[in-house]
Structure formats: C-alpha cells, structure tokens
Protein backbone atom coordinates (compact mmCIF):
# COMPACT_ATOMS: atom_id res chain seq x y z
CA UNK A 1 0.00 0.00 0.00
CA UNK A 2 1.09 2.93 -0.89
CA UNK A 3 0.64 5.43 1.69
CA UNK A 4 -0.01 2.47 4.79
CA UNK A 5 -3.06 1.72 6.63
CA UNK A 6 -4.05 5.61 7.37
CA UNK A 7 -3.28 6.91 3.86
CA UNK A 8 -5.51 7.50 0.95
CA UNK A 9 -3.92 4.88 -1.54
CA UNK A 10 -3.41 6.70 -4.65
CA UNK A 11 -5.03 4.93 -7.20
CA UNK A 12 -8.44 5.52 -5.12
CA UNK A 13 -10.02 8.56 -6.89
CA UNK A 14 -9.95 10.37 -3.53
CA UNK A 15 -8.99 14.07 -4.33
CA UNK A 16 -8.15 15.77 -1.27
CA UNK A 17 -10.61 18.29 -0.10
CA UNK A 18 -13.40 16.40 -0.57
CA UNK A 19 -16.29 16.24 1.91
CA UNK A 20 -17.07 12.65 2.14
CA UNK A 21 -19.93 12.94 4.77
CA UNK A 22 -22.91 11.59 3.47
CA UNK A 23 -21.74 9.44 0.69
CA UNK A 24 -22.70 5.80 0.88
CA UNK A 25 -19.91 2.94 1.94
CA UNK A 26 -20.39 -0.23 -0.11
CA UNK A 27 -17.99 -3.25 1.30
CA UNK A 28 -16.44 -5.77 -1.11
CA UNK A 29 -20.51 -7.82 -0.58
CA UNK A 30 -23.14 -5.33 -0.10
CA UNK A 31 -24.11 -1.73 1.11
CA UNK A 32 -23.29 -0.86 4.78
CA UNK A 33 -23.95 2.68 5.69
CA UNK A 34 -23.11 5.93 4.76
CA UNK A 35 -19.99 8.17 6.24
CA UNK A 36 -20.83 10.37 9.04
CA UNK A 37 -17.13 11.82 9.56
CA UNK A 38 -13.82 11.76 7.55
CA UNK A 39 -10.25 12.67 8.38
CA UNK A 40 -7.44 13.32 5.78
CA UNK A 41 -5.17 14.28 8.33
CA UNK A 42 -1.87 13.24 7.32
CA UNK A 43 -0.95 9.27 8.34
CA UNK A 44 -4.29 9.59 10.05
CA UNK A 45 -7.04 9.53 7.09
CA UNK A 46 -10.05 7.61 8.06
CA UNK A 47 -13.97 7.17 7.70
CA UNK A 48 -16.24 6.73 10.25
CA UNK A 49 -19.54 4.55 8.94
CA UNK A 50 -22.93 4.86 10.21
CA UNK A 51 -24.05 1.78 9.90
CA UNK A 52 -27.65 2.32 10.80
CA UNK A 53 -30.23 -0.30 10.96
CA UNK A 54 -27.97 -2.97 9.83
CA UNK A 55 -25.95 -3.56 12.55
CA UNK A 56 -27.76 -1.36 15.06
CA UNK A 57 -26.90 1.85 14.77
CA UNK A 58 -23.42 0.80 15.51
CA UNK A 59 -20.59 3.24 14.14
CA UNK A 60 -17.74 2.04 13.34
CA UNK A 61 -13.74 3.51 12.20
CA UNK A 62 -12.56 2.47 8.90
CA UNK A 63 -8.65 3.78 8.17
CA UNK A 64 -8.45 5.87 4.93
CA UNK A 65 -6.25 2.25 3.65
CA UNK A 66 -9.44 0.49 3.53
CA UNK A 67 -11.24 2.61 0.87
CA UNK A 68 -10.78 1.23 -2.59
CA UNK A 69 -12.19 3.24 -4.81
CA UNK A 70 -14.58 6.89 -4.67
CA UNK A 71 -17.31 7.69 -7.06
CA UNK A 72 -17.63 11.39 -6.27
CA UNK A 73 -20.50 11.08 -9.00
CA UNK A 74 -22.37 8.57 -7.23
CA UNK A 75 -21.44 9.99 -3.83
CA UNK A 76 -19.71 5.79 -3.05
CA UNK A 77 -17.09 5.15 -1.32
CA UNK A 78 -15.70 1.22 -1.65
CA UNK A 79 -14.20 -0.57 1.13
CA UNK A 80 -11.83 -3.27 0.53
CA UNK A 81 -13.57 -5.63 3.60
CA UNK A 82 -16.45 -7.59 3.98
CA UNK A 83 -19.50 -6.69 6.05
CA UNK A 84 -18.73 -9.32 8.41
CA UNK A 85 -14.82 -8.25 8.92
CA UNK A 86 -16.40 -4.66 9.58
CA UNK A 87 -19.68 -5.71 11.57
CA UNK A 88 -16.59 -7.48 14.10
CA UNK A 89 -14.69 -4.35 14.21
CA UNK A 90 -14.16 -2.15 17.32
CA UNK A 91 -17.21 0.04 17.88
CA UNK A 92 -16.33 3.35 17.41
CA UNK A 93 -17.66 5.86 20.51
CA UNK A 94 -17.78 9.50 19.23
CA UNK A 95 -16.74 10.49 23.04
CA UNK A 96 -14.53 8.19 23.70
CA UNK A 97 -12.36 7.54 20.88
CA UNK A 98 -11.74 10.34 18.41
CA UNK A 99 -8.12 11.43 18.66
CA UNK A 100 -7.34 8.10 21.53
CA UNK A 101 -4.45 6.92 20.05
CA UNK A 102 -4.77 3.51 21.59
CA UNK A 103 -8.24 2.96 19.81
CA UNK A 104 -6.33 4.06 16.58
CA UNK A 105 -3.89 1.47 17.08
CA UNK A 106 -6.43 -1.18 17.76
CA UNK A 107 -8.32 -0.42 14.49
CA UNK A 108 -5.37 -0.39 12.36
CA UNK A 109 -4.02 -3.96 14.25
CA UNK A 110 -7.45 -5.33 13.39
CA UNK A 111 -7.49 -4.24 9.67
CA UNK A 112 -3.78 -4.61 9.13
CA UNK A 113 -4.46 -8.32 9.78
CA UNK A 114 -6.02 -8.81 6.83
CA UNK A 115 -5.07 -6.09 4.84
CA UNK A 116 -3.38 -6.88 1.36
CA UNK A 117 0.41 -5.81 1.63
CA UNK A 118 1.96 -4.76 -1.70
C-alpha cells in the first residue's frame, strides 16, 4: 500500500478536499452505511460509517487504507472488507475515541491483519 493503513492509496479517486460525509460505503458484498465523519489528516485519514439499521446503529472507524475506490458522482465510497470483517470491528464511541491513540492502534491492528500488503 502505498501510503499504509491511514493513507488515501493513490489509485483511489480520492482528491483531497473532498467532503465525504454523506456518501454511501459499499464493502467488497453489499451496502453498509453511509460516512458520518472523515479525516485526511496526514498518516491519520479515516472514515467513520454509520451503519444504521444494519448492525444497530453501531458506528464504526474504517482507516483511509481500507477505501478502494470513490465515485464522487455517485457519492460511493468502496471498502476493501467484507461486512462481516467490519460488523466485528471495534465500535467506534464518538466520546470516547476520536483522537485516543490507543483505539487508533487497535483499528489499524485489526485491519492490518487482513489487509493486502503490496
């Protein structure tokens, strides 16, 4: 990967400066919510995913590595995981967790398991 689990990988189609919020987040097997926050902070680019009815409301912290592809037409964003892999990920508490760097850590040790390494 090109710019490691909290980078935008470059062949994405994100341009920087654009407001994700709102667009939908499709997983590598079906629709799971839409983003409620993004970061492009530098080594710290993420999505956060409200998942809504699906799994409960639950939101949950997808690093900026994970996104595949953006349709800035359609308003997508692509995830590279199933909705399984990110149903299991660590719940993501508004409160609690933005800028904890020990939650960051244990999001990108849960993806970095089973992300792709080129």
């Amino acid at each position: 990967m090109e710019n490691g689990m909290w980078g935008y990988q470059a062949n994405s189609g994100y341009q920087v400066g654009t407001d994700l919020s709102g667009y939908k987040v499709e997983a590598t097997d079906g629709h799971i919510g839409k983003v409620d926050k993004h970061s492009e902070d530098v080594d710290a680019g993420y999505i956060v995913v409200d998942t809504g009815p699906w799994i409960f409301g639950k939101h949950v912290l997808l690093p900026a590595g994970t996104i595949t592809s953006v349709d800035s037409d359609n308003r997508t964003v692509q995830v590279g995981r199933t909705k399984d892999e990110i149903k299991d990920s660590p719940e993501f508490d508004r409160d609690k967790h933005t800028g904890d760097a020990d939650y960051h850590q244990q999001v990108g040790a849960y993806y970095d398991n089973g992300m792709p390494h080129s």
